[in-house]
C-alpha atoms as a PDB file:
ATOM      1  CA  UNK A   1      25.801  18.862  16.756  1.00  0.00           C
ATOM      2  CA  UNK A   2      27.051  19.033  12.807  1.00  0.00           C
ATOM      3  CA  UNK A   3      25.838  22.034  11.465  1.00  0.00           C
ATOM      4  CA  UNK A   4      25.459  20.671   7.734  1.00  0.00           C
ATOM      5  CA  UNK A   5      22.777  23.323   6.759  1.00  0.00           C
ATOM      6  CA  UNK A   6      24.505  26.153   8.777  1.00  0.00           C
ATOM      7  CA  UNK A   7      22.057  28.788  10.640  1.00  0.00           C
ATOM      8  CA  UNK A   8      19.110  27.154   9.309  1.00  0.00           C
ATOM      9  CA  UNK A   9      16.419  25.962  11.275  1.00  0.00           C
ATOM     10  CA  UNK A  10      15.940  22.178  10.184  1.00  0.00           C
ATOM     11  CA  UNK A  11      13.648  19.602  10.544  1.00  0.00           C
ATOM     12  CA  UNK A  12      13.590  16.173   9.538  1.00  0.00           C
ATOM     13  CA  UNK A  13      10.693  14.689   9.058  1.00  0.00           C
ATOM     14  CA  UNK A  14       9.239  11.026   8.018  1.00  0.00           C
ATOM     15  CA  UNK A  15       7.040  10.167   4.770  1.00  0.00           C
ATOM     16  CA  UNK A  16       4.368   9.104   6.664  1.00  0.00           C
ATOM     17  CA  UNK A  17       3.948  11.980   8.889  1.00  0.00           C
ATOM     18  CA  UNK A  18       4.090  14.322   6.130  1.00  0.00           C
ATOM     19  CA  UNK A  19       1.706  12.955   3.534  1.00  0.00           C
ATOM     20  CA  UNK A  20      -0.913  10.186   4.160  1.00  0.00           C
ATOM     21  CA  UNK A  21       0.119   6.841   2.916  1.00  0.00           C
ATOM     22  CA  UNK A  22      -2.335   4.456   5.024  1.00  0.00           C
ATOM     23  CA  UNK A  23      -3.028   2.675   2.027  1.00  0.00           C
ATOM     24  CA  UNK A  24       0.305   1.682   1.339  1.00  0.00           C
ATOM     25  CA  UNK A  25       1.501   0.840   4.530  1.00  0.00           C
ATOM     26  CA  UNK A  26      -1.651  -1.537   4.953  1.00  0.00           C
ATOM     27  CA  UNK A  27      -0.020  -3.526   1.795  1.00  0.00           C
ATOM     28  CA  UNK A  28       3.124  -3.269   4.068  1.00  0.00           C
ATOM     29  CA  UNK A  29       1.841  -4.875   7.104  1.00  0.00           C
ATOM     30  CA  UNK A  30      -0.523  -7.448   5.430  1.00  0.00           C
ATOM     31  CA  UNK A  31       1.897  -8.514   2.378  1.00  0.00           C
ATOM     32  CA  UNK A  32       4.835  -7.605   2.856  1.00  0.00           C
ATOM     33  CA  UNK A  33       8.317  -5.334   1.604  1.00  0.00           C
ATOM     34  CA  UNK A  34       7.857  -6.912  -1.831  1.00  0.00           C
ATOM     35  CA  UNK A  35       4.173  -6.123  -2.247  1.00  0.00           C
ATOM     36  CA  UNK A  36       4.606  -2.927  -0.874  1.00  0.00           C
ATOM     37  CA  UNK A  37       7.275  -1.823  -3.083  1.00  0.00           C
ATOM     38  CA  UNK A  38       5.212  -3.077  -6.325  1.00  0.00           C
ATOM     39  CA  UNK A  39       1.890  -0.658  -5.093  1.00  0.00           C
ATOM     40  CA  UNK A  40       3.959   2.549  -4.775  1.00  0.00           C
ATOM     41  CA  UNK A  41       5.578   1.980  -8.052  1.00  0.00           C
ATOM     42  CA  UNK A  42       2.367   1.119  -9.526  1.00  0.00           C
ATOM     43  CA  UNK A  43       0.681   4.266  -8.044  1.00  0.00           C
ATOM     44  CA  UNK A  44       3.992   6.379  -8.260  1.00  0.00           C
ATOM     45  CA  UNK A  45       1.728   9.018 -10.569  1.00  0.00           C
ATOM     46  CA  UNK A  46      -0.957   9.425  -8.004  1.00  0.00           C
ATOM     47  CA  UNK A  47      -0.707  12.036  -5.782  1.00  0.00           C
ATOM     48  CA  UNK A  48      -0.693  11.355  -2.029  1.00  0.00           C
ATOM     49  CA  UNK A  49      -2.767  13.525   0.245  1.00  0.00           C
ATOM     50  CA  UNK A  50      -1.125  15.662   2.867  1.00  0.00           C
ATOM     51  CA  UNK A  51      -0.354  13.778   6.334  1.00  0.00           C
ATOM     52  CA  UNK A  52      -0.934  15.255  10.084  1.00  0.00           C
ATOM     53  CA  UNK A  53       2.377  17.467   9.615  1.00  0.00           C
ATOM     54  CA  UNK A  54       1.884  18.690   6.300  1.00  0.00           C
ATOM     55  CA  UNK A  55       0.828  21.572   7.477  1.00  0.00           C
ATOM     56  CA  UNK A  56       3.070  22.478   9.746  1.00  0.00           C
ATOM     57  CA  UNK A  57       6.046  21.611   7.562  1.00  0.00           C
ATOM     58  CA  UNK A  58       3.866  24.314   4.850  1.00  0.00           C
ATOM     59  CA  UNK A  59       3.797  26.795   7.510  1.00  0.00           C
ATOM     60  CA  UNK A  60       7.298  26.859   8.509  1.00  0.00           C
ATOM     61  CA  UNK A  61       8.431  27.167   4.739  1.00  0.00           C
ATOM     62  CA  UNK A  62       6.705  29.887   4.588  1.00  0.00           C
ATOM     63  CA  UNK A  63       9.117  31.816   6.797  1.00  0.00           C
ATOM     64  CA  UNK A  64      11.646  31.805   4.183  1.00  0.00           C
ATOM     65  CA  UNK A  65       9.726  33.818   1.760  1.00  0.00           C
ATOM     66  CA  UNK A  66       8.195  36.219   4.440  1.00  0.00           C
ATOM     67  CA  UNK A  67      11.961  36.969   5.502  1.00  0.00           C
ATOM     68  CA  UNK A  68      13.451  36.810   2.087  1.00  0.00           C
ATOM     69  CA  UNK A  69      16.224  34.252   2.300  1.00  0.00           C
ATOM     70  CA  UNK A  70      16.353  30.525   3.131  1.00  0.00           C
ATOM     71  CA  UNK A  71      16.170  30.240   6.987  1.00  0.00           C
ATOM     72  CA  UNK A  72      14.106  27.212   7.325  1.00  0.00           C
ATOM     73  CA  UNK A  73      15.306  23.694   5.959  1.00  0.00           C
ATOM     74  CA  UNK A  74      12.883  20.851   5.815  1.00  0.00           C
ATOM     75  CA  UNK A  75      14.671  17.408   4.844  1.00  0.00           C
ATOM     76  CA  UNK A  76      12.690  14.257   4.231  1.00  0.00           C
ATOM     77  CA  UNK A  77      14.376  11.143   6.303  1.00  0.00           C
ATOM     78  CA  UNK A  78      12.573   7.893   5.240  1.00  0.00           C
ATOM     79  CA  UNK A  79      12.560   4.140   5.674  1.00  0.00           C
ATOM     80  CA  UNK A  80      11.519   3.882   2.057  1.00  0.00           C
ATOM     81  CA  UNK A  81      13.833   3.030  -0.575  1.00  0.00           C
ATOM     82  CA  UNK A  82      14.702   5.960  -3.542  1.00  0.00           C
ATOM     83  CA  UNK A  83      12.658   3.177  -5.531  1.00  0.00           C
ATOM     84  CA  UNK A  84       9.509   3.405  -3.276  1.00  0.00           C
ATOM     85  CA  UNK A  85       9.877   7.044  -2.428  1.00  0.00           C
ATOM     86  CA  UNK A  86       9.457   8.610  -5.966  1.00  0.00           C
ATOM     87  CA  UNK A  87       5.899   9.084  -5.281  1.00  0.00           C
ATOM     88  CA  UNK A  88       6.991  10.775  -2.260  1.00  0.00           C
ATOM     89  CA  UNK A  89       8.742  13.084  -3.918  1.00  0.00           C
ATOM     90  CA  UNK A  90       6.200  13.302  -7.147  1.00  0.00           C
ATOM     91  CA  UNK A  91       4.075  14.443  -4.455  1.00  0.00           C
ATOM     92  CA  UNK A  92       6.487  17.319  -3.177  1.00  0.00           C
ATOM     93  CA  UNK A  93       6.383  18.788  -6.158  1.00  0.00           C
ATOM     94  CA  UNK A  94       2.698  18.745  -6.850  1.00  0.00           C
ATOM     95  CA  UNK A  95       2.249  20.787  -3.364  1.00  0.00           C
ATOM     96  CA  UNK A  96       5.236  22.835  -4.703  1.00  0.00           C
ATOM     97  CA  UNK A  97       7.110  22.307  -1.464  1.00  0.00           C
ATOM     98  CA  UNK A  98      10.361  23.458  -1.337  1.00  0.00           C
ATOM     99  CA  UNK A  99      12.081  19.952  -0.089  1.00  0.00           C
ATOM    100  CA  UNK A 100      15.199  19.341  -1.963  1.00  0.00           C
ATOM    101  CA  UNK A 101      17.433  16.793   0.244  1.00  0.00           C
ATOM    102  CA  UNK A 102      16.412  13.587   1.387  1.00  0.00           C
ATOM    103  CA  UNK A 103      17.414  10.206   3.088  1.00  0.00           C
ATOM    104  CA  UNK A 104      15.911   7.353   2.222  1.00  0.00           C
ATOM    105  CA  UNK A 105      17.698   4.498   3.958  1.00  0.00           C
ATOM    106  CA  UNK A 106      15.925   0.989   3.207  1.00  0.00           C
ATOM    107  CA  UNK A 107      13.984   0.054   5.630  1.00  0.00           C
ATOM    108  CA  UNK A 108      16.307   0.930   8.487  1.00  0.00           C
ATOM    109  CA  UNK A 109      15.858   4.017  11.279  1.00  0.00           C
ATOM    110  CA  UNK A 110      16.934   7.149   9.553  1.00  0.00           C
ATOM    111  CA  UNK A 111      17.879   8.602  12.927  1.00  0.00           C
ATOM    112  CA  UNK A 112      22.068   8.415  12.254  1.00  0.00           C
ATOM    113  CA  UNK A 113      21.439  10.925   9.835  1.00  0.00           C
ATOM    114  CA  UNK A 114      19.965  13.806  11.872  1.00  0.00           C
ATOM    115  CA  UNK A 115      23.175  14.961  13.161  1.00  0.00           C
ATOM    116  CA  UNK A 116      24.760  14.912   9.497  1.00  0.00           C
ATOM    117  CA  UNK A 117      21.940  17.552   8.369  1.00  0.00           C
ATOM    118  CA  UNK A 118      22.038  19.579  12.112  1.00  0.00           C
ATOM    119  CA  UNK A 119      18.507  18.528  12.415  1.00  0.00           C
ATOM    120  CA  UNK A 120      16.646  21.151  15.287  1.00  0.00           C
ATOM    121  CA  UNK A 121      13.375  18.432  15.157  1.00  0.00           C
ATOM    122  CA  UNK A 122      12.414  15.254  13.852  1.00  0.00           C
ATOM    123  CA  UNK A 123       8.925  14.454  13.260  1.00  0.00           C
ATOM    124  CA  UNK A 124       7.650  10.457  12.350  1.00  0.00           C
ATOM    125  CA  UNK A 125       4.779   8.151  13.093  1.00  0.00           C
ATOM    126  CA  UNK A 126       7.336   5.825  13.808  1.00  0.00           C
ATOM    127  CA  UNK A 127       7.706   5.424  17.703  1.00  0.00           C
ATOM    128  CA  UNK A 128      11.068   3.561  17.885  1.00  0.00           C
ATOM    129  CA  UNK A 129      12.860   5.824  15.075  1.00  0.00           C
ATOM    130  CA  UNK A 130      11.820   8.275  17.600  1.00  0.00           C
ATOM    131  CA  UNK A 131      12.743   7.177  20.673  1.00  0.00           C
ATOM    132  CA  UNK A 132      15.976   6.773  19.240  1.00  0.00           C
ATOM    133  CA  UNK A 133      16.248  10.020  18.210  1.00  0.00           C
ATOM    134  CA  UNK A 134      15.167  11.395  21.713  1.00  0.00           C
ATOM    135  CA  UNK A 135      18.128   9.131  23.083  1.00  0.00           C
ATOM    136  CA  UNK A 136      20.517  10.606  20.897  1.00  0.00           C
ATOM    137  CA  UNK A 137      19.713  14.002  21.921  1.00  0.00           C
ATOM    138  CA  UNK A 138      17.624  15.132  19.360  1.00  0.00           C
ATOM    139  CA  UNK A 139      13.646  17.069  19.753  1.00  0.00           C
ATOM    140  CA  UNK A 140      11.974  14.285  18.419  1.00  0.00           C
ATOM    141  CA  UNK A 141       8.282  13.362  18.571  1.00  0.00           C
ATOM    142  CA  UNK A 142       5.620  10.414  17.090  1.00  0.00           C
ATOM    143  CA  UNK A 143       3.041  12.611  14.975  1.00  0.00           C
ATOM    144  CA  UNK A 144      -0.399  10.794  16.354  1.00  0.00           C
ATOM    145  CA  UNK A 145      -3.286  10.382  13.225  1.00  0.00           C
ATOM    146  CA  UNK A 146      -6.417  11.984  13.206  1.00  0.00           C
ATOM    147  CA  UNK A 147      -5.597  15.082  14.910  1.00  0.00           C
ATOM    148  CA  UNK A 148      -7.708  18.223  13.740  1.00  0.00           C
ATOM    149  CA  UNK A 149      -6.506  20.769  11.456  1.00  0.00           C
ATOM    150  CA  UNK A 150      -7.202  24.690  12.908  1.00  0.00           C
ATOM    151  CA  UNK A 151      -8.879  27.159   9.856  1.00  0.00           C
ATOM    152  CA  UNK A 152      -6.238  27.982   7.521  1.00  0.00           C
ATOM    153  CA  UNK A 153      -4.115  30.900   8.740  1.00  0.00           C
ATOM    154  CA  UNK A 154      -0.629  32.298   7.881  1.00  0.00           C
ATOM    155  CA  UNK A 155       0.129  32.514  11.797  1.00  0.00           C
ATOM    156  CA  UNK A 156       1.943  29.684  13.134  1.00  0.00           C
ATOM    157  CA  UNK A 157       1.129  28.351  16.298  1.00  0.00           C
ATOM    158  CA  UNK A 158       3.257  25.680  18.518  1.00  0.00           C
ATOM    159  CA  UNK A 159       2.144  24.717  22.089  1.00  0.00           C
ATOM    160  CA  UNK A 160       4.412  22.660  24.650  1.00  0.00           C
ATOM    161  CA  UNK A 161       4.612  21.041  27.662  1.00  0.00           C
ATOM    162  CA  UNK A 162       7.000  21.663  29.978  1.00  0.00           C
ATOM    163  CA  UNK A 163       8.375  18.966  32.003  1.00  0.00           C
ATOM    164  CA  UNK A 164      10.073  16.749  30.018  1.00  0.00           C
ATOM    165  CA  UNK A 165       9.995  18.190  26.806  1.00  0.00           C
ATOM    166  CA  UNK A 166      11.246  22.299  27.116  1.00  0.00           C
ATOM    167  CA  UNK A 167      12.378  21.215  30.368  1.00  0.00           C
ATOM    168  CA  UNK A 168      14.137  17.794  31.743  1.00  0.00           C
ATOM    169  CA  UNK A 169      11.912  15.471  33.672  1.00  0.00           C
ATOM    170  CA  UNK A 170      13.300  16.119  36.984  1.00  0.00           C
ATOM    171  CA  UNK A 171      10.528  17.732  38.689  1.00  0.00           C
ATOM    172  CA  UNK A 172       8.039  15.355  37.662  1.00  0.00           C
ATOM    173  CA  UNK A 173      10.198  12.393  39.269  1.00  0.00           C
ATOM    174  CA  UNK A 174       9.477  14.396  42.430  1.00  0.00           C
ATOM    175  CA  UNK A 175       6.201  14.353  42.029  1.00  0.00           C
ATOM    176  CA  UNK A 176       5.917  10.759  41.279  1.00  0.00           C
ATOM    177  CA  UNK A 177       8.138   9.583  44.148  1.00  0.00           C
ATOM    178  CA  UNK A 178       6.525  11.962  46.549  1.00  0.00           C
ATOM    179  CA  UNK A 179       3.034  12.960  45.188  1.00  0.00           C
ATOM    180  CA  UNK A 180       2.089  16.536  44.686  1.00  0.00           C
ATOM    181  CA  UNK A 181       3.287  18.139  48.454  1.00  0.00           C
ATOM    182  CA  UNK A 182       6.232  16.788  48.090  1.00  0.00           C
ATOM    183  CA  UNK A 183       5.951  18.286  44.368  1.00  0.00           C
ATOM    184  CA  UNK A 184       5.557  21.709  45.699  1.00  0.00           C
ATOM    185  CA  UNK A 185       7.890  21.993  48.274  1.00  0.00           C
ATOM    186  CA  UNK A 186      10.781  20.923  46.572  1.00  0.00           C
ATOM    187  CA  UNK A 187       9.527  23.611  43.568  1.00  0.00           C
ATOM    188  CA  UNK A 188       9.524  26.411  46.771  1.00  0.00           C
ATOM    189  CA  UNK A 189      12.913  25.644  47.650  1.00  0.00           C
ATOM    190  CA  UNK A 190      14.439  25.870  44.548  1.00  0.00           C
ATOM    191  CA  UNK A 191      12.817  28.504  42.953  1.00  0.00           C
ATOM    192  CA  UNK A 192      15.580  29.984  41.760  1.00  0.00           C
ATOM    193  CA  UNK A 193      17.328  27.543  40.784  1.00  0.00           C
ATOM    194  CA  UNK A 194      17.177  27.135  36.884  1.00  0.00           C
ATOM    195  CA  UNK A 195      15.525  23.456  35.437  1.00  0.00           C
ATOM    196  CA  UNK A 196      17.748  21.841  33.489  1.00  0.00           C
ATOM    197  CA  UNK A 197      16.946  21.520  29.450  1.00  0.00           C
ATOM    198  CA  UNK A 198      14.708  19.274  28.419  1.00  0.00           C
ATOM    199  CA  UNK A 199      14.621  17.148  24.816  1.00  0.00           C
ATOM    200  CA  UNK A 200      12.865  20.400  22.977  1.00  0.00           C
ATOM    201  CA  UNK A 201      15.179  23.317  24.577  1.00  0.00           C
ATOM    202  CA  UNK A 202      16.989  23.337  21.458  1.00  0.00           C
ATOM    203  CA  UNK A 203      13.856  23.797  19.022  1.00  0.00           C
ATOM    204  CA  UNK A 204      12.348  26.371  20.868  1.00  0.00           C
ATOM    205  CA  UNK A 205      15.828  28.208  21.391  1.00  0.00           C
ATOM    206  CA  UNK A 206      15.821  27.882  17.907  1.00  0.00           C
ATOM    207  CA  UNK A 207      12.261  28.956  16.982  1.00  0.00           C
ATOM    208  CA  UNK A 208      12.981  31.916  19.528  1.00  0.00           C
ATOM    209  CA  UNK A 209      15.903  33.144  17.131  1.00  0.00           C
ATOM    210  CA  UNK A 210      13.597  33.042  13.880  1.00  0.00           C
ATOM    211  CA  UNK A 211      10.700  34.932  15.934  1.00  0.00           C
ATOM    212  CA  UNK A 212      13.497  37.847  16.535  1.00  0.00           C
ATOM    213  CA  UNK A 213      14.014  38.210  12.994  1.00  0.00           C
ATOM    214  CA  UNK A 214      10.209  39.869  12.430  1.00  0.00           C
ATOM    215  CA  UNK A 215       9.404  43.133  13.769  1.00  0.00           C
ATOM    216  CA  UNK A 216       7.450  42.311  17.243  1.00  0.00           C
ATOM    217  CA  UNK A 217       3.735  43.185  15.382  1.00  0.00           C
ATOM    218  CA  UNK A 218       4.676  41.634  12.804  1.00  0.00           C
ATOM    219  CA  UNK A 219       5.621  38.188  13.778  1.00  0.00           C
ATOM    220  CA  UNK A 220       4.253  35.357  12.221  1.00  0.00           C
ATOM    221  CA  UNK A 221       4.835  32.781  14.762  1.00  0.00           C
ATOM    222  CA  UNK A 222       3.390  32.360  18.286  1.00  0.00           C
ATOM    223  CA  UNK A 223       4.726  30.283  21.025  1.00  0.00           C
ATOM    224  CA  UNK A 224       2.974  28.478  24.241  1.00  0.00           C
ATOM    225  CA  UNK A 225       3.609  26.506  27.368  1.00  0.00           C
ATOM    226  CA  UNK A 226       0.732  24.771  28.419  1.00  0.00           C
ATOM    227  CA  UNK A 227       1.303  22.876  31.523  1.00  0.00           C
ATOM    228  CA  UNK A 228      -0.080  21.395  34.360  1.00  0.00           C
ATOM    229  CA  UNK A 229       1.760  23.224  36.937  1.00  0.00           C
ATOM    230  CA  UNK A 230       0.330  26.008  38.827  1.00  0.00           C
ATOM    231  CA  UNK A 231       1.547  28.250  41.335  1.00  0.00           C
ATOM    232  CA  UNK A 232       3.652  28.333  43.318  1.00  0.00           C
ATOM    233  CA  UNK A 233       5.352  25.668  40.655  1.00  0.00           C
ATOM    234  CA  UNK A 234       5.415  28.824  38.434  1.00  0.00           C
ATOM    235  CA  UNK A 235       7.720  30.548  39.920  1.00  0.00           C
ATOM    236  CA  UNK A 236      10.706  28.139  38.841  1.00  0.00           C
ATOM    237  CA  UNK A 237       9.648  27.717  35.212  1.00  0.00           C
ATOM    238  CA  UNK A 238       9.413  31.717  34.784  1.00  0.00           C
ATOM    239  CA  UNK A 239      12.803  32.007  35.948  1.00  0.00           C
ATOM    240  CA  UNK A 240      14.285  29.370  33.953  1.00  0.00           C
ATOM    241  CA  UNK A 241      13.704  30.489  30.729  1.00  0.00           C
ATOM    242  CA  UNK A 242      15.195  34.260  31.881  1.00  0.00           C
ATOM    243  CA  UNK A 243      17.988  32.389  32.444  1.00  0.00           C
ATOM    244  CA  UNK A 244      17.784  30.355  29.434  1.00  0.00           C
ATOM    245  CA  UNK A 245      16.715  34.238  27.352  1.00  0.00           C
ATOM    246  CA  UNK A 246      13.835  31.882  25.659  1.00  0.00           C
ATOM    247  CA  UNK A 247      11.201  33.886  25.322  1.00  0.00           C
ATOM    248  CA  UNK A 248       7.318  32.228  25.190  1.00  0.00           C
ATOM    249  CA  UNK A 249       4.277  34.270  23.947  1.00  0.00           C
ATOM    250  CA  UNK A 250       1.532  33.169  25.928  1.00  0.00           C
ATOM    251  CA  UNK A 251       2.373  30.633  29.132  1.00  0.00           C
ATOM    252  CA  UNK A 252      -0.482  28.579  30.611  1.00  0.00           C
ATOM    253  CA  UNK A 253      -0.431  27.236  33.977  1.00  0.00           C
ATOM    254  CA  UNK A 254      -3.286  24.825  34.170  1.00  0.00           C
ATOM    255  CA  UNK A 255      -3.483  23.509  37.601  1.00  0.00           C
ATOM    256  CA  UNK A 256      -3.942  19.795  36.237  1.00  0.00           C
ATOM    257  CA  UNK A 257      -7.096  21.365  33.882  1.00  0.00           C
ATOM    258  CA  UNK A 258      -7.437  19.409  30.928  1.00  0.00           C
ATOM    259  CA  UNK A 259      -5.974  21.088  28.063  1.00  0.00           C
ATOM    260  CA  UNK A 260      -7.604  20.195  25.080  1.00  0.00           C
ATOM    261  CA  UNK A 261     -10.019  23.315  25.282  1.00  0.00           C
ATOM    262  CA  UNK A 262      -6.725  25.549  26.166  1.00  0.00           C
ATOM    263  CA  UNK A 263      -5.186  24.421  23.101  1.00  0.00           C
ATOM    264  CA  UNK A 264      -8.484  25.131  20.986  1.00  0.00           C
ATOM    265  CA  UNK A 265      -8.596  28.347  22.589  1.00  0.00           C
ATOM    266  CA  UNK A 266      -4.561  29.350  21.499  1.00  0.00           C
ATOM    267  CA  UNK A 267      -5.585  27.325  17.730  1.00  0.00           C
ATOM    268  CA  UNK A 268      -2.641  25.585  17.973  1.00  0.00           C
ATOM    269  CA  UNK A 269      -1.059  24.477  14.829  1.00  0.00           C
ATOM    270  CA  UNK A 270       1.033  21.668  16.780  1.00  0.00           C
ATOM    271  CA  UNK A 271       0.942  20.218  20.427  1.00  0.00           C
ATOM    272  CA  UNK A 272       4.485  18.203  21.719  1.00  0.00           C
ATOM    273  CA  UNK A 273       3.981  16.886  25.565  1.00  0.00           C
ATOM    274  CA  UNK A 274       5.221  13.592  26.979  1.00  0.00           C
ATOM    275  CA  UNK A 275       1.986  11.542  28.590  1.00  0.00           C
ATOM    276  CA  UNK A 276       0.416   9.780  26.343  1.00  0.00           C
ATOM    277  CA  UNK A 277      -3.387  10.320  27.929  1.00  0.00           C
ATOM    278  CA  UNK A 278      -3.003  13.545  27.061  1.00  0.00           C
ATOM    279  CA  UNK A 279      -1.683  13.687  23.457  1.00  0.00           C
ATOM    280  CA  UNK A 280      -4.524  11.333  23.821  1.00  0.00           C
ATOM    281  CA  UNK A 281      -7.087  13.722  24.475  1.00  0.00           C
ATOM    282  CA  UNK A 282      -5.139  16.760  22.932  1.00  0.00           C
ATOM    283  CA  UNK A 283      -5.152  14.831  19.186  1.00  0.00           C
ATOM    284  CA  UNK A 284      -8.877  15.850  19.067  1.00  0.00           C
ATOM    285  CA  UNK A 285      -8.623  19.401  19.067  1.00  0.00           C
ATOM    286  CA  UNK A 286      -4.751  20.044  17.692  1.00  0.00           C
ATOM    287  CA  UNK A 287      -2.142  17.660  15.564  1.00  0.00           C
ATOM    288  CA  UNK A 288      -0.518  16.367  18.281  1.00  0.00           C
ATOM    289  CA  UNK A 289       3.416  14.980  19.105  1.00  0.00           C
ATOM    290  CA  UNK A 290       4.612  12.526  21.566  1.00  0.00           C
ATOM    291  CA  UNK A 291       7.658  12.949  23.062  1.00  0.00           C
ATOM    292  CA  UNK A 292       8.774   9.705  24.735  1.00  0.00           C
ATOM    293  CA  UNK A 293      10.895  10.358  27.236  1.00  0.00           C
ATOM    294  CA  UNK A 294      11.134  10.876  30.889  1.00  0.00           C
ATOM    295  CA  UNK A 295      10.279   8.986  34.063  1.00  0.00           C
ATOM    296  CA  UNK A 296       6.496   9.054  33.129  1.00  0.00           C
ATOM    297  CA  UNK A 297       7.375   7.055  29.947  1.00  0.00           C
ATOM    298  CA  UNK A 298       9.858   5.108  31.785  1.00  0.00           C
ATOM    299  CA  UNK A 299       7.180   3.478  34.344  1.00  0.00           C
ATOM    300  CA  UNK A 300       4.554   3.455  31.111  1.00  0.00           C
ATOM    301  CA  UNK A 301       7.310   0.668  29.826  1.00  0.00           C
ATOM    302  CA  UNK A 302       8.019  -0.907  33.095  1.00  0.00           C
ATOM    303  CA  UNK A 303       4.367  -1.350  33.241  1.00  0.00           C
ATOM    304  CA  UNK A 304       4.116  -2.898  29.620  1.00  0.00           C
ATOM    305  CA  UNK A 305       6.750  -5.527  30.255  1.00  0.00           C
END
């Protein structure tokens, strides 16, 4: 991957996930580019309120000033024109958000540029820009609307799944071939042998890094699996990330409990998993991202078509 921003921590993220433009993009669907591009110049002056990832993307900016130099990049990659994405920026400034480079590509995926910046995660409420992303080899996830925002804290909270987003999807093809028996016993036999990286390996190696730049009291961002498994499923995941030297602050094995009151209970700032029913179900409690990808997605299309 290019490393454009060097030992930064970047992450690209959409207009629409970062400030809240439902009003404009309902001119977009029921009139058209044209129309569309005449309402944001029109209302280029009015601020836009902050989207589902605003503050996440606040929170992570953050870092730089509680470490003292720039370690955290935030880029904005849009569909928008320069033209229709003054606003956007008009509204950076007003939040005094340090976002400086940007993409706007004209009405096209912005997903060829990730690599150019040595984007870590990309963040849109468009599914296909994402998916594309995620097929590239990128962290990528669709930001869902309407998810609750926790009390305002300086802490920084990020919860994951683990199959198929920190991890690669091949356990959970076990279990959907074989059911959960068949889960179990092939997570027994090989216990010790490491998972293979998932889509989000790379963020979280990379949040890990940042984390072991604070003193350990001191450390303004907290880390969680949340996942279904349960023992003796644990086992495996425990020793993957020692071999992986990722560490996670708080790991939740779940046993197939829902998890919306486990992410309430960590106040997660962000949830990424891969089933849809449950970003579903998580989006009430925690902004929520949905990783596309894996077999469970795969057979969600199949189905579809």
């Amino acid at each position: 991957m290019a490393k454009g921003l060097g030992d930064k921590l970047v992450l690209a993220i959409s207009s629409r996930a970062l400030f809240d433009l439902s009003d404009s993009h309902k001119v977009y669907l029921a009139e058209g580019v044209e129309a569309y591009r005449k309402y944001q110049i029109e209302h280029e002056e009015e601020t836009l309120e902050p989207g589902d990832a605003f503050p996440l993307v606040k929170k992570l900016l953050s870092l730089n000033a509680s470490l003292g130099r720039a370690r955290v990049e935030v880029v904005l990659v849009s569909r928008n024109s320069a033209d229709t994405g003054l606003r956007v920026f008009n509204s950076i400034q007003h939040y005094d958000l340090d976002i400086s480079r940007a993409a706007f590509v004209g009405g096209r995926s912005p997903y060829p540029y990730l690599a150019a910046f040595g984007c870590h995660l990309f963040l849109s409420t468009h599914a296909e820009d994402v998916r594309s992303a995620l097929d590239a080899g990128f962290a990528a996830a669709t930001i869902l609307s309407g998810g609750a925002r926790r009390a305002s804290s300086e802490e920084l909270r990020i919860a994951f799944d683990g199959d198929a987003v920190l991890f690669s999807d091949e356990s959970e093809r076990v279990y959907q071939a074989g059911g959960l028996v068949a889960f179990q016993a092939s997570e027994r036999e090989s216990a010790r042998q490491p998972l293979h990286g998932g889509p989000f390996k790379g963020f979280l190696a990379a949040l890990n890094l940042l984390q072991r730049e604070f003193a350990d009291d001191a450390c303004p961002i907290r880390t969680a699996l949340v996942t279904a498994r349960s023992a003796p499923s644990h086992e495996r995941v425990i020793r993957t990330l020692r071999e992986w030297d990722i560490r996670l602050d708080e790991s939740l094995f779940l046993g197939g409990l829902e998890k919306s009151a486990f992410l309430e209970a960590f106040a997660a700032d962000v949830f990424f998993d891969d089933q849809a029913g449950h970003c579903e179900k998580a989006r009430e409690v925690v902004a929520t991202g949905h990783v596309p990808h894996g077999i469970s997605n795969e057979l969600k299309i199949q189905t579809e078509s």
